[in-house]
Protein backbone atom coordinates (compact mmCIF):
# COMPACT_ATOMS: atom_id res chain seq x y z
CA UNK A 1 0.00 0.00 0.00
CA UNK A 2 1.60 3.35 -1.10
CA UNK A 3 0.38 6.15 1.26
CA UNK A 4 -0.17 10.19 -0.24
CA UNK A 5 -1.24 13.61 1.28
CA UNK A 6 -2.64 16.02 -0.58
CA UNK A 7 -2.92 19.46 1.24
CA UNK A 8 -5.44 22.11 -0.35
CA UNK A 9 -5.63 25.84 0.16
CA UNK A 10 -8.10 28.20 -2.02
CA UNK A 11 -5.84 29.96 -4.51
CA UNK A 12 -4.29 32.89 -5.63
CA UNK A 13 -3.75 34.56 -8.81
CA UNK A 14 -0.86 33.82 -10.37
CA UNK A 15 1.20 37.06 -10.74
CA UNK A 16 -0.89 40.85 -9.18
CA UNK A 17 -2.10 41.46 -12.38
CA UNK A 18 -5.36 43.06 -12.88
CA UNK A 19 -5.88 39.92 -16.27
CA UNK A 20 -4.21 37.29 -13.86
CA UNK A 21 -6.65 38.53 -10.40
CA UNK A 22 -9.08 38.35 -13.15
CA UNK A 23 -8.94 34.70 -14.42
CA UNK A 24 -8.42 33.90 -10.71
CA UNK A 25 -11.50 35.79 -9.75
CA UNK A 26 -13.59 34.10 -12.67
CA UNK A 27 -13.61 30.75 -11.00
CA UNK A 28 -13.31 31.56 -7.67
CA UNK A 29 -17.07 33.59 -7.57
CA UNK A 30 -18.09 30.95 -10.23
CA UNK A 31 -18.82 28.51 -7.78
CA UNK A 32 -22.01 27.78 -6.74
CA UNK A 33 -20.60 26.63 -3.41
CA UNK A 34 -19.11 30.17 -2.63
CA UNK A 35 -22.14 32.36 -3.91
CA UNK A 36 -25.60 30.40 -3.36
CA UNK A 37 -27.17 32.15 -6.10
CA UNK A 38 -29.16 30.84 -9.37
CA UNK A 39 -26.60 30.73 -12.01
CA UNK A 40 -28.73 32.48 -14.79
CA UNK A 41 -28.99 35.18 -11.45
CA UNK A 42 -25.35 35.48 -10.72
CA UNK A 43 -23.41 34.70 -13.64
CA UNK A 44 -24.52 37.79 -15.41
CA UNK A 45 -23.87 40.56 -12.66
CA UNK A 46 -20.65 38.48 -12.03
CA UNK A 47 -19.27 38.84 -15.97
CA UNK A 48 -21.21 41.93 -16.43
CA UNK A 49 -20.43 43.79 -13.45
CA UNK A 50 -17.99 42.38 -11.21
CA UNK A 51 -15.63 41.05 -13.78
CA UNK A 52 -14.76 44.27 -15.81
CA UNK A 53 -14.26 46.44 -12.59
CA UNK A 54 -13.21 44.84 -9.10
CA UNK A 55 -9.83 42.84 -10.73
CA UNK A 56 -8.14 46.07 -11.59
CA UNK A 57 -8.75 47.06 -7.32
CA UNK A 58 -7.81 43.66 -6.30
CA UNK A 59 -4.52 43.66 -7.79
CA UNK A 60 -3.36 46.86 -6.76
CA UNK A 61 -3.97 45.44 -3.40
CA UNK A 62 -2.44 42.01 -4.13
CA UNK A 63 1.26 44.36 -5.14
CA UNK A 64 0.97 45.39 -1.36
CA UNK A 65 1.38 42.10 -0.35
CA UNK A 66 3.40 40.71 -3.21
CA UNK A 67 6.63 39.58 -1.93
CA UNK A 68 9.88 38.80 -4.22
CA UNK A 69 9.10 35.07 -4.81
CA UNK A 70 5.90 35.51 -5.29
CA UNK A 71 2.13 34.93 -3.54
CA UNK A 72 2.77 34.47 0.18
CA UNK A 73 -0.04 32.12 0.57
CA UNK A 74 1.42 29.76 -2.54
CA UNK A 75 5.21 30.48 -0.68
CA UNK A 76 3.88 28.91 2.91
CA UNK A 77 2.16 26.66 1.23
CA UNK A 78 4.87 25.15 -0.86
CA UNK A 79 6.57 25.22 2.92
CA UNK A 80 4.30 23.23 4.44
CA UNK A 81 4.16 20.55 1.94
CA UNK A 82 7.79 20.52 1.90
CA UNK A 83 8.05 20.33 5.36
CA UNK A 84 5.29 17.65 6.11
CA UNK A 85 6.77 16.05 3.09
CA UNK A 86 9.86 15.52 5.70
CA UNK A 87 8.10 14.13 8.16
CA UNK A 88 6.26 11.44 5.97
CA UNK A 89 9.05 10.54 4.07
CA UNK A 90 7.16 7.44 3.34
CA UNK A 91 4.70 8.87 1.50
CA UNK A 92 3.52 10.79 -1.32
CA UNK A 93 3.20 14.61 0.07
CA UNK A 94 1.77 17.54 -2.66
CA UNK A 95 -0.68 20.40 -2.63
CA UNK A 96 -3.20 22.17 -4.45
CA UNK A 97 -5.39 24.67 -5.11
CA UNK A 98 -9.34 24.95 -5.30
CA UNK A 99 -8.89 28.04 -7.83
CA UNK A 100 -5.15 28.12 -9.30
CA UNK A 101 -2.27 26.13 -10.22
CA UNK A 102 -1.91 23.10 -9.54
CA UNK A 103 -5.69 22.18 -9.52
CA UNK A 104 -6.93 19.57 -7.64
CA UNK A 105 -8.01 17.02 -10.86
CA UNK A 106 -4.28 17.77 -11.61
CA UNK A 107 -2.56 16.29 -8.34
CA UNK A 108 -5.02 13.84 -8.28
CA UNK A 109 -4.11 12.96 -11.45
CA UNK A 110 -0.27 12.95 -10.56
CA UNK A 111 -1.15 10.96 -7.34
CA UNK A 112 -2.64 8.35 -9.71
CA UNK A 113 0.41 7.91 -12.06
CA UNK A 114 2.55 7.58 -8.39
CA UNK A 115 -0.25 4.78 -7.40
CA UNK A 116 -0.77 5.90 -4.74
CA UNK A 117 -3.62 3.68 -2.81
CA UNK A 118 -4.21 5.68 0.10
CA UNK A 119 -5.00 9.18 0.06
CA UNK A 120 -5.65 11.57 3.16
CA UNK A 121 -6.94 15.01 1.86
CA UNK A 122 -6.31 17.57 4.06
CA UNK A 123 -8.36 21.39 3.55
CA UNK A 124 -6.06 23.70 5.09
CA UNK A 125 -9.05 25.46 6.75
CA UNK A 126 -9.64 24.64 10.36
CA UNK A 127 -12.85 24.89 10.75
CA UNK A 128 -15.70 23.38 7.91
CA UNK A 129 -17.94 25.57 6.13
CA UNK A 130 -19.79 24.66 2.60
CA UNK A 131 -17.93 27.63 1.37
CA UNK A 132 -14.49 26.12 1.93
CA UNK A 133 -14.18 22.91 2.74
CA UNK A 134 -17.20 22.10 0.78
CA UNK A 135 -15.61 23.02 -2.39
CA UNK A 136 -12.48 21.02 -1.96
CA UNK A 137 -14.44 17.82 -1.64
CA UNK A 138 -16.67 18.65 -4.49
CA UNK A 139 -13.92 18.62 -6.44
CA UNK A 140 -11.88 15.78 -4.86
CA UNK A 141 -15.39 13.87 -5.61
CA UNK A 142 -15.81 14.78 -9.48
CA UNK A 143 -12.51 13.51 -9.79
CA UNK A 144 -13.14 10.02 -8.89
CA UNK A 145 -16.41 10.12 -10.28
CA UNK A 146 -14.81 10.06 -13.47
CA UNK A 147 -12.06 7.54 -12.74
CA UNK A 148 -11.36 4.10 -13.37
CA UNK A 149 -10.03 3.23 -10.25
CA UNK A 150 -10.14 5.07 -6.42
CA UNK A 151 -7.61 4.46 -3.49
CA UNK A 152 -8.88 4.53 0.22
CA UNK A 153 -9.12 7.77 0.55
CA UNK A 154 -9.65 9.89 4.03
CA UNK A 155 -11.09 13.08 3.70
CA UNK A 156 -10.36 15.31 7.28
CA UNK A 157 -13.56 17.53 7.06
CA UNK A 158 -12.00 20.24 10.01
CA UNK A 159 -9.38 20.31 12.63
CA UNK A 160 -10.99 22.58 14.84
CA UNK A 161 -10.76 20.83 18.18
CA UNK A 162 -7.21 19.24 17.19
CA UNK A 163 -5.43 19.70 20.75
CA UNK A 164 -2.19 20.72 18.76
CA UNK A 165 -3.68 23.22 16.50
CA UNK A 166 -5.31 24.50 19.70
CA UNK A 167 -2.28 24.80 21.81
CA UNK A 168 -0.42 26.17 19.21
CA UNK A 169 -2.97 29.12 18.75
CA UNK A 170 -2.62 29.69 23.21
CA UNK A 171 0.92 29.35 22.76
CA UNK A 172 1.01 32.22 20.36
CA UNK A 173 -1.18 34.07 22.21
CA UNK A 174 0.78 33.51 25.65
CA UNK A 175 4.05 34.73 24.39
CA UNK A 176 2.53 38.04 23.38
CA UNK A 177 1.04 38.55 26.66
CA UNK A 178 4.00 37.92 27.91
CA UNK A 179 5.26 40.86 25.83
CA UNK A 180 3.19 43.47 26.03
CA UNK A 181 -0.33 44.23 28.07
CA UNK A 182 -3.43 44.37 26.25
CA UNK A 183 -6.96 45.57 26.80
CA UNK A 184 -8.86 43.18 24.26
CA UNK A 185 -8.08 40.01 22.73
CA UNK A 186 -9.80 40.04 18.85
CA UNK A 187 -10.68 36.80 17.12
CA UNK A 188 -11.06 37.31 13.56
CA UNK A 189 -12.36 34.61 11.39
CA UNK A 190 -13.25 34.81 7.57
CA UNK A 191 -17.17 35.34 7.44
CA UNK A 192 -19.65 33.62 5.54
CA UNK A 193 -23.66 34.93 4.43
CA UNK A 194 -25.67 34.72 7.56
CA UNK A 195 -28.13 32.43 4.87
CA UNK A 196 -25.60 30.07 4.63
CA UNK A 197 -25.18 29.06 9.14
CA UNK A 198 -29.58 29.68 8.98
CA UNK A 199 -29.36 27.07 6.51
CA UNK A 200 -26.82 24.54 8.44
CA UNK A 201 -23.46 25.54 8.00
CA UNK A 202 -21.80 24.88 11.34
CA UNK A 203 -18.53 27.01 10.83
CA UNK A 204 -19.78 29.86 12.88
CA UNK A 205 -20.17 27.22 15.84
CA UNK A 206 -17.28 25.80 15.01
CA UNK A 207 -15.12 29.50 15.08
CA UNK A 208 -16.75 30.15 18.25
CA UNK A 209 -15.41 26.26 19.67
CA UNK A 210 -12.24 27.03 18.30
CA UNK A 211 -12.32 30.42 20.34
CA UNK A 212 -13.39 28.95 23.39
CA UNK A 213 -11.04 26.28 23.73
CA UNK A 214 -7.83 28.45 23.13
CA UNK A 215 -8.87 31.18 25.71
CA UNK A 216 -9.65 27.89 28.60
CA UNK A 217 -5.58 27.84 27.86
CA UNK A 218 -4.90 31.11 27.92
CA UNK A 219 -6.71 31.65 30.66
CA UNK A 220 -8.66 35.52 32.01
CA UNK A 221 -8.46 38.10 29.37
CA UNK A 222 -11.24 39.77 27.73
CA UNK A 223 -11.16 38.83 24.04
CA UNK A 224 -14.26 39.23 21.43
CA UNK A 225 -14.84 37.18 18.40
CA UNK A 226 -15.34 38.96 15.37
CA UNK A 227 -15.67 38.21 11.15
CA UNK A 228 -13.93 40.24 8.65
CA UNK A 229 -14.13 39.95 4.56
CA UNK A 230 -17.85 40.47 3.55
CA UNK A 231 -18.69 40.42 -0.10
CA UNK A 232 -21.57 41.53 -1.56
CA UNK A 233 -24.94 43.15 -0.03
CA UNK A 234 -26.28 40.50 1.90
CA UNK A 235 -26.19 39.62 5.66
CA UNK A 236 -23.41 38.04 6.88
CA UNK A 237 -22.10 36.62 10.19
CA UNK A 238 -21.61 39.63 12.92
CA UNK A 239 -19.96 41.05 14.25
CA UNK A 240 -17.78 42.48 11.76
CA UNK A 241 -14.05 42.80 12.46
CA UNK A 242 -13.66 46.53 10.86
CA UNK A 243 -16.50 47.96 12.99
CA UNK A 244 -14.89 46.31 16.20
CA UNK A 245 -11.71 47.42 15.99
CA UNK A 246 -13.46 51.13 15.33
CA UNK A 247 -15.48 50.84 18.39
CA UNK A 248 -13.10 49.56 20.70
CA UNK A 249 -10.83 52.32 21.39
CA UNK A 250 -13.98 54.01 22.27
CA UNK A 251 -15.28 51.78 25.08
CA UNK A 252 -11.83 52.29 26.37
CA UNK A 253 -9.80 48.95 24.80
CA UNK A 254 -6.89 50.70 23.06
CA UNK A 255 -3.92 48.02 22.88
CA UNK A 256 -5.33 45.09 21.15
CA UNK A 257 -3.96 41.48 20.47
CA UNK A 258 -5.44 40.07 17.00
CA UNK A 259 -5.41 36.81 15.66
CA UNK A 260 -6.90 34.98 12.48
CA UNK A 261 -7.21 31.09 13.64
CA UNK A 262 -9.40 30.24 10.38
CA UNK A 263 -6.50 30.65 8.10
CA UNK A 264 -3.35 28.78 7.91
CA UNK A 265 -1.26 31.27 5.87
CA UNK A 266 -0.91 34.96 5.48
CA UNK A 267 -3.30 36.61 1.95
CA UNK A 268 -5.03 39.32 1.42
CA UNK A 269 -7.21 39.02 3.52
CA UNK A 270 -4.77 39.02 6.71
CA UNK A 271 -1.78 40.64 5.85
CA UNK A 272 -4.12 43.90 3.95
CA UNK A 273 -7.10 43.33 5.51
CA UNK A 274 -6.09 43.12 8.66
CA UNK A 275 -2.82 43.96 9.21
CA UNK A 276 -2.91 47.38 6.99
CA UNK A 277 -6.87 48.25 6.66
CA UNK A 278 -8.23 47.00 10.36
CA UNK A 279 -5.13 48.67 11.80
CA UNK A 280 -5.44 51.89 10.31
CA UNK A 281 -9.24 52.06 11.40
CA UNK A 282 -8.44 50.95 14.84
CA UNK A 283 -5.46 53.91 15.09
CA UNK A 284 -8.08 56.80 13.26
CA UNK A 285 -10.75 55.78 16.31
CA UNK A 286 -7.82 56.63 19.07
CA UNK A 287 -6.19 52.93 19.65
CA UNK A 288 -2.90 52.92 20.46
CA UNK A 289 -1.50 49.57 20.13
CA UNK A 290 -2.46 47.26 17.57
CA UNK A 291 -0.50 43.93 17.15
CA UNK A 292 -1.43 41.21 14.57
CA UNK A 293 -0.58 37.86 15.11
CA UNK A 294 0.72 35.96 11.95
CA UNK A 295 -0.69 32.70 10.77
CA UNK A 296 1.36 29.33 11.39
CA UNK A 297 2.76 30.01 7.78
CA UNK A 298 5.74 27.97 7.55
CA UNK A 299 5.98 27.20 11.34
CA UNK A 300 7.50 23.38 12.42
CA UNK A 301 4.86 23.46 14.69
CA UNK A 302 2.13 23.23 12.19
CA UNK A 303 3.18 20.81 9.90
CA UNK A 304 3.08 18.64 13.33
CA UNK A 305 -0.53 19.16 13.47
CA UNK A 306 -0.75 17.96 9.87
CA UNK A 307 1.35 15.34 10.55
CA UNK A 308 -0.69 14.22 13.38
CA UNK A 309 -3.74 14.35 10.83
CA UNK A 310 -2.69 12.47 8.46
CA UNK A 311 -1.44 9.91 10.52
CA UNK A 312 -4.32 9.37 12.01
């Protein structure tokens, strides 16, 4: 029996290019799983309205965060698959990507030609939601639908009560306490359309699980959970990160720990979301210290979590 891993993260455009954020953004918000809209509905406004306009933002915002080798969250990545790959030297270790290069069909496809028997696929989200996780099997699924043979495969639907994952968030947490004193802990998870928890999704239990059990480690500090990255008109999961941080320093919290335990890797989404746009609204409404708290990116630490994952 030959053993494989395949790790999968969402995607990133391949260069910050308004054509390359473009053919990124195309699949991405083309499926269904990530906007729960008719298709005859949302395919139009998204060609005919997104398409032609929000790229050419996006990718002056993906330069920000552009490093010299390229995306950061296809650079930890990469580091975490060579670094599990370590590990497991027994067995077949690669990535991929729900919306870029290398797709899923294509490792898949590579995994096959290794023969490779049994397969643990591993989302690199923490916590499930349809949105994410959902996705990745999806595709993992029409794969083998289509296949002439499948190995035993294991698919880890969430890690959100994994002990290690959970003491390595307190951990993190601890040694900036030990730093520096702060007024507010702020947990800030990626949201989702209020529709989609009314309708069963349990990520925003599972967030709040995930918050609980790290702060019974870290012990009595006031902390808030919060979501940050709304799309789009409709309701989503409060309350939202931005207006948090602005209230805050008004209700007196002005030094401020934040952390992102939904995602595995710096993006957008943390390093300008957070770590530029949340921190400059937080400083405008009088806060004084702000200090973000990096994902596990390429931390030893974390591929021992995956490790003990796909072990298991």
């Amino acid at each position: 029996m030959k053993k494989g891993v395949l790790l999968v993260n969402l995607g990133t455009p391949e260069t910050p290019t308004t054509p390359a954020v473009r053919a990124y953004l195309s699949r991405f918000l083309a499926d269904s799983r990530v906007i729960d809209l008719p298709r005859a509905v949302w395919l139009p406004i998204l060609h005919g309205m997104i398409l032609p306009t929000r790229p050419h933002r996006s990718a002056a915002l993906y330069r920000k965060i552009w490093t010299k080798q390229g995306s950061p969250l296809l650079l930890y990545t990469q580091k975490q698959t060579q670094q599990l790959q370590a590990l497991l030297p027994d067995q077949v270790v690669r990535y991929a990507m729900c919306y870029s290069a290398p797709t899923v069909a294509t490792v898949l496809k590579e995994m096959q030609a290794l023969k490779v028997t049994d397969l643990t696929v591993i989302p690199l989200y923490p916590q499930y939601s349809s949105t994410t996780v959902g996705s990745v099997f999806d595709q993992v699924a029409a794969y083998y639908m289509q296949a002439a043979a499948q190995p035993q495969l294991h698919f880890v639907s969430s890690f959100y009560q994994e002990p290690r994952y959970i003491q390595a968030l307190a951990n993190q947490i601890k040694r900036a306490l030990r730093q520096a004193n702060y007024d507010q802990i702020v947990f800030s998870y990626h949201g989702i359309p209020q529709k989609y928890a009314d309708n069963g999704d349990p990520y925003p239990q599972q967030c709040t699980a995930t918050t609980q059990q790290v702060m019974a480690l870290v012990g009595e500090v006031p902390y808030i959970q919060s979501y940050q990255s709304k799309f789009g008109p409709s309701q989503w999961l409060r309350p939202a990160t931005a207006q948090v941080l602005q209230n805050l320093p008004q209700q007196g919290a002005k030094r401020v720990l934040v952390i992102t335990p939904g995602f595995v890797a710096d993006c957008l989404e943390t390093l300008q979301e957070i770590d530029h746009e949340n921190r400059e609204y937080f400083r405008q409404s009088g806060g004084r210290l702000f200090t973000y708290l990096h994902p596990f990116n390429g931390s030893a630490t974390f591929t021992q979590v995956l490790a003990a994952l796909a072990q298991r």
